[in-house]
N, C-alpha and C. Protein backbone atom coordinates (compact mmCIF):
# COMPACT_ATOMS: atom_id res chain seq x y z
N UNK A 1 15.62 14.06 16.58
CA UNK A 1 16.92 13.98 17.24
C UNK A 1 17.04 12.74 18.13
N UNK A 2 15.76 12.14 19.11
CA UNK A 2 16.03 11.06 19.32
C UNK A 2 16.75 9.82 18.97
N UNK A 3 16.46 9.90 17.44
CA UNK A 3 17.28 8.47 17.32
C UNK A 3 18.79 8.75 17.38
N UNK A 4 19.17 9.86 17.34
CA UNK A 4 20.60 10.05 17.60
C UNK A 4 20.75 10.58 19.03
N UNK A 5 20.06 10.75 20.00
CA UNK A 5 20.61 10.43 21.55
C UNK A 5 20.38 9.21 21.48
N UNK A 6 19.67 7.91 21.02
CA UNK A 6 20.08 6.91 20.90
C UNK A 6 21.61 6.20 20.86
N UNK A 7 21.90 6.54 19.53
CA UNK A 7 23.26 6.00 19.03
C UNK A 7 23.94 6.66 19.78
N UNK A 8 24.34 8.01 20.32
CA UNK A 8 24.95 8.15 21.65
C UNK A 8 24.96 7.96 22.61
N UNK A 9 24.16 7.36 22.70
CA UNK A 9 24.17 6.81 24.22
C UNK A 9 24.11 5.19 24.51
N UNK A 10 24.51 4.32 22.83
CA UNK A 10 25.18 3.06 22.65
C UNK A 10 26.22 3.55 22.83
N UNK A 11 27.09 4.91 22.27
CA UNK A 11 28.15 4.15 22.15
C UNK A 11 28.98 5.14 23.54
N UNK A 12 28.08 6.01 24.72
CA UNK A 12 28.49 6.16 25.86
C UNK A 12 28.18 5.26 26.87
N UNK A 13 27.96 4.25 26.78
CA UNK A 13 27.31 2.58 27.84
C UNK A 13 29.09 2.04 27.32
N UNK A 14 29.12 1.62 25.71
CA UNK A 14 30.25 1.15 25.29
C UNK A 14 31.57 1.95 26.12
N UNK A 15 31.79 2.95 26.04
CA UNK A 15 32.96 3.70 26.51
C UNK A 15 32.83 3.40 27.69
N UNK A 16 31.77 3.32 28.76
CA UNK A 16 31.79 3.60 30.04
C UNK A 16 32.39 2.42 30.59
N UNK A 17 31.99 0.92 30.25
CA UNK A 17 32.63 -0.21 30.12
C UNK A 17 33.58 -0.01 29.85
N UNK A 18 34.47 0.64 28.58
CA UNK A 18 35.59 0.43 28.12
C UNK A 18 36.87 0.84 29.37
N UNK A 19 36.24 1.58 30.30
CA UNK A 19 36.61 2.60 31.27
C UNK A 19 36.84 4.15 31.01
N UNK A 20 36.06 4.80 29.65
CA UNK A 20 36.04 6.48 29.39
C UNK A 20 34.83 6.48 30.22
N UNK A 21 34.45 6.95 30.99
CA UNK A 21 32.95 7.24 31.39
C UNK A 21 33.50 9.32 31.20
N UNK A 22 34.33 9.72 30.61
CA UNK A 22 33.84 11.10 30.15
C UNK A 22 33.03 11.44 29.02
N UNK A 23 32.72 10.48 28.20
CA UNK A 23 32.10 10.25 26.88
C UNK A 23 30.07 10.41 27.48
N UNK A 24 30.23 9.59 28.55
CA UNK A 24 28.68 9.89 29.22
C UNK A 24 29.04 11.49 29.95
N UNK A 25 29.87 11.48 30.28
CA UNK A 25 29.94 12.89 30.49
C UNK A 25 29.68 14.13 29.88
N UNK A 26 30.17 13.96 28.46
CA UNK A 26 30.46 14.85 28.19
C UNK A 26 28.95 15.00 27.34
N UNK A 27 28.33 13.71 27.38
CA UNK A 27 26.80 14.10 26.77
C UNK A 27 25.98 15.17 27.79
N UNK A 28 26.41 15.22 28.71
CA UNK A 28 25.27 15.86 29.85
C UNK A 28 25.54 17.37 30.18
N UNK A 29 24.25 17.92 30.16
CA UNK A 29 24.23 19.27 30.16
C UNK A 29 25.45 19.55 30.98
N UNK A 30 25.47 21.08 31.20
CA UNK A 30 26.15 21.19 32.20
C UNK A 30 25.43 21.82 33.48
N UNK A 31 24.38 21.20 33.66
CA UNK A 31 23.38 21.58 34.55
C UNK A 31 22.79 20.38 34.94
N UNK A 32 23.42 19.63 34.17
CA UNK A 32 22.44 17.45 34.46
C UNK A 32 22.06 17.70 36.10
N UNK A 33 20.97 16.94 35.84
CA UNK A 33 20.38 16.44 37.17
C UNK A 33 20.49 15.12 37.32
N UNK A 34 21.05 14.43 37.90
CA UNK A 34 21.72 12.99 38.45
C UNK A 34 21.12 12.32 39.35
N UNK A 35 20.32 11.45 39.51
CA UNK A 35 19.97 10.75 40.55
C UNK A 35 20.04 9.37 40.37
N UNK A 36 20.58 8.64 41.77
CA UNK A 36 21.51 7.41 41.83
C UNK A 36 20.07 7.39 43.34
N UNK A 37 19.98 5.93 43.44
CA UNK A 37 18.91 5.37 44.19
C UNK A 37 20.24 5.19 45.70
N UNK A 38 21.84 4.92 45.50
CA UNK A 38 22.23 5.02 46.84
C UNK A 38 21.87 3.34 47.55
N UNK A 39 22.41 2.91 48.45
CA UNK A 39 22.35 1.43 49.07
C UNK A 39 23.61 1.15 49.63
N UNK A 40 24.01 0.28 50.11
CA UNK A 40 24.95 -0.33 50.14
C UNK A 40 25.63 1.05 50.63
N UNK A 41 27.36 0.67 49.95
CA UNK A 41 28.20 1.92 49.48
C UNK A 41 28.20 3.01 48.52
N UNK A 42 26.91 2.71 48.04
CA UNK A 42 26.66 3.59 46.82
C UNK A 42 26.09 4.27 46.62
N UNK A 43 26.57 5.82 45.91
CA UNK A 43 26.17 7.15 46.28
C UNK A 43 24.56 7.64 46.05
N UNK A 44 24.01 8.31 46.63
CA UNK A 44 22.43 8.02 46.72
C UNK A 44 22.53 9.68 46.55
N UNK A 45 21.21 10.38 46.07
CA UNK A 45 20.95 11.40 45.95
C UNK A 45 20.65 12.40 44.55
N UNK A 46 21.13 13.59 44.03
CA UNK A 46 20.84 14.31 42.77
C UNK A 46 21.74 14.79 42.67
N UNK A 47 22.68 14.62 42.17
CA UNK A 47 24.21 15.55 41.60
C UNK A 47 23.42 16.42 40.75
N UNK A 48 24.68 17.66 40.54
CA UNK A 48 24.28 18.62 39.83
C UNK A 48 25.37 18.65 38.99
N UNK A 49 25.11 18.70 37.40
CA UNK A 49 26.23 19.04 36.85
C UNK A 49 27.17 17.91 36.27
N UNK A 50 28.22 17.39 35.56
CA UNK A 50 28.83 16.70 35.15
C UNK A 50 30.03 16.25 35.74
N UNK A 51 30.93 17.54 36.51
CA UNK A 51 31.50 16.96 37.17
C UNK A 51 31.22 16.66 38.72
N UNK A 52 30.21 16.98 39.44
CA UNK A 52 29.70 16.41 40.30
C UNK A 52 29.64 14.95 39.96
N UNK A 53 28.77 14.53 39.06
CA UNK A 53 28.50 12.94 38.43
C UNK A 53 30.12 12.22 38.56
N UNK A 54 30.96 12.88 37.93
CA UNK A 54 32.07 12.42 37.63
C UNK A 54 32.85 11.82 38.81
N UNK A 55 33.33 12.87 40.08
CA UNK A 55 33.67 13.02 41.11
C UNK A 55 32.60 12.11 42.31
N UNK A 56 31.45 12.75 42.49
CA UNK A 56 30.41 11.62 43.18
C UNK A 56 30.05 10.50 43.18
N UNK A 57 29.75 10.13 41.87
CA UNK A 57 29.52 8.69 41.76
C UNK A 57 30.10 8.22 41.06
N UNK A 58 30.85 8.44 39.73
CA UNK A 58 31.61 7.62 38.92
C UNK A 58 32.80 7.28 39.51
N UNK A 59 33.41 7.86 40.03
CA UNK A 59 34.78 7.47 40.94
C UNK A 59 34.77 7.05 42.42
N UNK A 60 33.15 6.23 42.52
CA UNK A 60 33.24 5.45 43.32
C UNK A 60 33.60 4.03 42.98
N UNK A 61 33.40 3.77 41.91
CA UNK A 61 32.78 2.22 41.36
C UNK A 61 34.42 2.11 41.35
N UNK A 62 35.49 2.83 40.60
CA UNK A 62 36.67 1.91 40.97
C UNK A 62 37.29 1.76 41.91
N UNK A 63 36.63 2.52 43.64
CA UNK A 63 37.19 2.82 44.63
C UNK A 63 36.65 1.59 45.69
N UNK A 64 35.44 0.66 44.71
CA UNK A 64 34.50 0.21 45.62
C UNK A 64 34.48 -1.67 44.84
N UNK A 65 34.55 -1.60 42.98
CA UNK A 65 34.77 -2.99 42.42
C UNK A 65 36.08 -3.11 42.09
N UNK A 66 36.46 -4.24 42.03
CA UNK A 66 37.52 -5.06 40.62
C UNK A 66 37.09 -5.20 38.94
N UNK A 67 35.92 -5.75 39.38
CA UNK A 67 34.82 -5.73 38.18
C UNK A 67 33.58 -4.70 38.30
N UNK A 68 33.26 -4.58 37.17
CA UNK A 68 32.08 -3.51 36.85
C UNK A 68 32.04 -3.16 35.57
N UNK A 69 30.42 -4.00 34.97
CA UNK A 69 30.07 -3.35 33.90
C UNK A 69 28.82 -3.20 33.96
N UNK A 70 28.46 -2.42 32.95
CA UNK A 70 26.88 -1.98 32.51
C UNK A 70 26.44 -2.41 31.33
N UNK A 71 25.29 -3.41 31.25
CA UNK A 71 25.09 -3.96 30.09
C UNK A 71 23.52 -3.42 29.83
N UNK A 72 23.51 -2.52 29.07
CA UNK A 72 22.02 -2.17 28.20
C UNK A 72 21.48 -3.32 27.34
N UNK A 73 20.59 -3.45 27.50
CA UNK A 73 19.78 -4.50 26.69
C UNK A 73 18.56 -4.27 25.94
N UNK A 74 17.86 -3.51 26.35
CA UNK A 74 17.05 -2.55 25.45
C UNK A 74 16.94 -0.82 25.24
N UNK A 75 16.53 -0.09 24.61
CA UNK A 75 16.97 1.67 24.34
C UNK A 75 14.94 1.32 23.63
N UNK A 76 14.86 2.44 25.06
CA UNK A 76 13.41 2.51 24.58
C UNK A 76 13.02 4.06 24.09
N UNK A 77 13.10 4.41 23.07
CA UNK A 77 12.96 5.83 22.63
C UNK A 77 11.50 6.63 22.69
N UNK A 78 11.79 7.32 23.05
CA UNK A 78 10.40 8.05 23.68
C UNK A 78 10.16 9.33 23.10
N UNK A 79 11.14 9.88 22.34
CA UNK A 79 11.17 11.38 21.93
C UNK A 79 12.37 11.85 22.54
N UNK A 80 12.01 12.86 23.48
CA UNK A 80 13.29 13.47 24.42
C UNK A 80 13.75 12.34 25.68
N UNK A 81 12.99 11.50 25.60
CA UNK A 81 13.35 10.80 26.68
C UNK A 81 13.46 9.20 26.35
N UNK A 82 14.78 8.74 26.91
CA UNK A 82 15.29 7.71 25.90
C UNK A 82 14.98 7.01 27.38
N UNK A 83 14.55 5.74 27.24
CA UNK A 83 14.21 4.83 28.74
C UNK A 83 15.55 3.46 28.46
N UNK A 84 16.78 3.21 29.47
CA UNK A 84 17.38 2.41 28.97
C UNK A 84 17.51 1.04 30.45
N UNK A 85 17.09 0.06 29.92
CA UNK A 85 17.15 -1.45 30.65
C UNK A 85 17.98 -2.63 30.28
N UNK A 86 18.72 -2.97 31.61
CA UNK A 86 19.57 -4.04 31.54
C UNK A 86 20.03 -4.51 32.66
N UNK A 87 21.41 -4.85 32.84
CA UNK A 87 22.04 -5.33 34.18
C UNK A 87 23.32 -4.81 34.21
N UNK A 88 23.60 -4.92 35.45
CA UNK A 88 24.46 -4.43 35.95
C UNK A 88 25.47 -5.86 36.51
N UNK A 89 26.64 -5.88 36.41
CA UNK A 89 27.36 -7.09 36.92
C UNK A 89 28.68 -6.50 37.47
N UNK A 90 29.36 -7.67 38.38
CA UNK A 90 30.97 -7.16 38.48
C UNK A 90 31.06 -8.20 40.18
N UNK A 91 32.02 -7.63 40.36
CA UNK A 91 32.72 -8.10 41.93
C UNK A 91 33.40 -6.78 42.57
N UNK A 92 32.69 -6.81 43.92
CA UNK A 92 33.51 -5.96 44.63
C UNK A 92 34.63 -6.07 45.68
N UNK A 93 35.21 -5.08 45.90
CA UNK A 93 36.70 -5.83 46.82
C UNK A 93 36.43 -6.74 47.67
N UNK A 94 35.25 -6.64 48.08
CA UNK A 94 35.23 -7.70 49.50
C UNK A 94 35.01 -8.78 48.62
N UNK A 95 34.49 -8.84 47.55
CA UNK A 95 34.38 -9.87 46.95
C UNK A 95 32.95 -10.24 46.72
N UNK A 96 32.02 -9.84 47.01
CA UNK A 96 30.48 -9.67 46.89
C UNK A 96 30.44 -9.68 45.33
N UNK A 97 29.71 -10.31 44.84
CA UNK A 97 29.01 -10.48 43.39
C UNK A 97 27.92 -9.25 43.23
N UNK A 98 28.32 -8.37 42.16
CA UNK A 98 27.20 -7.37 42.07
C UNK A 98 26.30 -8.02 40.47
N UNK A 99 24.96 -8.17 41.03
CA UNK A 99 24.30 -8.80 39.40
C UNK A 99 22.53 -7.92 39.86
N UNK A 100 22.56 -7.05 39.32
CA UNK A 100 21.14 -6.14 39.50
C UNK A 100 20.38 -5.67 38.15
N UNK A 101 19.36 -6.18 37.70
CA UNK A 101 18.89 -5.00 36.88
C UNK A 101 18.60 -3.54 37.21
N UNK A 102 18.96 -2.81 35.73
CA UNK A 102 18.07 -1.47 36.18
C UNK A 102 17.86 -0.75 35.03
N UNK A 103 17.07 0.20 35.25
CA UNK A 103 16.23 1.16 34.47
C UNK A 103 16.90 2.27 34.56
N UNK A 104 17.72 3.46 33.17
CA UNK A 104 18.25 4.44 33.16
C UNK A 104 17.21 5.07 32.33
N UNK A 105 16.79 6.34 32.69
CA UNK A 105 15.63 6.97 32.48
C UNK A 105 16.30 8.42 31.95
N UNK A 106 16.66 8.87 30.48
CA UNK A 106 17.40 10.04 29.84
C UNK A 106 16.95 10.86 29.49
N UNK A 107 16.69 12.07 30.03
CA UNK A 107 15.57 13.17 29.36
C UNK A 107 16.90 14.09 28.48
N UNK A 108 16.41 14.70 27.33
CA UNK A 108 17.19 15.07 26.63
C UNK A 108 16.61 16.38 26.12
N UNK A 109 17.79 17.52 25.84
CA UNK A 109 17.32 18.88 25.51
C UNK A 109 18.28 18.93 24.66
N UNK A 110 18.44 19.57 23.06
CA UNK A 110 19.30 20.05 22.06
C UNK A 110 20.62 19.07 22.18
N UNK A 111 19.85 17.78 22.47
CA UNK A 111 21.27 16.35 22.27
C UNK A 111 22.05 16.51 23.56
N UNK A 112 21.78 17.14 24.42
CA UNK A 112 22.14 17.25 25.53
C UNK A 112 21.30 16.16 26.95
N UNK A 113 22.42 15.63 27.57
CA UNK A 113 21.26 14.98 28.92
C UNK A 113 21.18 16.01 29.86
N UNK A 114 19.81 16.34 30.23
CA UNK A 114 19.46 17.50 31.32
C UNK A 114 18.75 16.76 32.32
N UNK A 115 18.23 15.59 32.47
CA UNK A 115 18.19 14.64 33.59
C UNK A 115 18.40 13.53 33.24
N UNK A 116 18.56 12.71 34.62
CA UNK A 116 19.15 11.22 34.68
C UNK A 116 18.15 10.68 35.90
N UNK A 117 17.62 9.74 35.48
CA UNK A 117 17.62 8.71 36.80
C UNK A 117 17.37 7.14 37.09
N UNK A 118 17.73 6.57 37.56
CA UNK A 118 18.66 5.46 37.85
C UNK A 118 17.70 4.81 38.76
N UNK A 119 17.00 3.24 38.97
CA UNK A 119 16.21 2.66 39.24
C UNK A 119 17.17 1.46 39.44
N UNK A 120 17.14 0.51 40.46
CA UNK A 120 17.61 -0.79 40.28
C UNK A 120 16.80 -1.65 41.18
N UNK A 121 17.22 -2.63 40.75
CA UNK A 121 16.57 -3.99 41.81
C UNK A 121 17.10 -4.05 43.39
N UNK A 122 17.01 -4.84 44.22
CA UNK A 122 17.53 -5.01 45.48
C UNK A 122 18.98 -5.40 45.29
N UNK A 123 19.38 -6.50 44.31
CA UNK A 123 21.00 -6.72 43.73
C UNK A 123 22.23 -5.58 44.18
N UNK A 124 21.45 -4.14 43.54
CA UNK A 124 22.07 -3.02 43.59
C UNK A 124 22.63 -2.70 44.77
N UNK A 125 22.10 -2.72 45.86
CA UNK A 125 22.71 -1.97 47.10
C UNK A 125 23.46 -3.40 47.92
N UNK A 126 23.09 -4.62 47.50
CA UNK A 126 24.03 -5.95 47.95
C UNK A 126 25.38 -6.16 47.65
N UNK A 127 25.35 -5.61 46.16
CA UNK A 127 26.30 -5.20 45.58
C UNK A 127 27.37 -4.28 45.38
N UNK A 128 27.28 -3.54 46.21
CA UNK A 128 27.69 -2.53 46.77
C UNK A 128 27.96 -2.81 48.32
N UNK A 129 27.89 -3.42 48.93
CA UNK A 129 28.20 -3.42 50.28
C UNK A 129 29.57 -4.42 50.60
């Protein structure tokens, strides 16, 4: 089943950019465990659940950039656990340049995401402020 939380989860990076981020949503249990590293303005801690994710941290980024995308660059497949690395870019209102790598770490149960967690460089929380 891995290689197909793979291809879903190309083409929920794609949507999330596109601006659907319910498409990453709607991959995740409904029990996901969420963890965001937090910095800057940006939400730090373990959401529970999908729409926690949704409400907590996803509807910060348009409350907080102009720009914002997520660019995956490698999908490291592991079995149930898909390891995904790239950068992060955009501008925020104040106008701060956000440019960070990071590491999205996908544990997966019956094609479902049942944890998340989220690693970035120092960029991340600069970027956010």
């Amino acid at each position: 089943m891995s290689e197909q939380d793979v291809e879903n989860l190309r083409g929920a990076y794609r949507d999330f950019n596109a601006g659907k981020p319910e498409t990453v949503l709607a991959l995740s249990d409904e029990n996901v465990e969420w963890t965001e590293p937090g910095g800057g303005n940006a939400p730090g801690g373990t959401f529970t659940g999908p729409q926690a994710v949704g409400e907590q941290v996803f509807a910060h980024i348009p409350q907080n950039f102009d720009e914002f995308v997520c660019s995956p660059e490698n999908f490291d497949d592991q079995g149930d656990t898909v390891v995904v690395t790239g950068r992060f870019s955009g501008k925020n209102k104040s106008g701060a340049d956000l440019d960070a790598a990071f590491t999205h770490t996908f544990e997966f149960k019956d094609g479902k995401v049942v944890r998340f967690n989220h690693e970035a460089d120092e960029g991340w929380a600069a970027g956010w402020s």
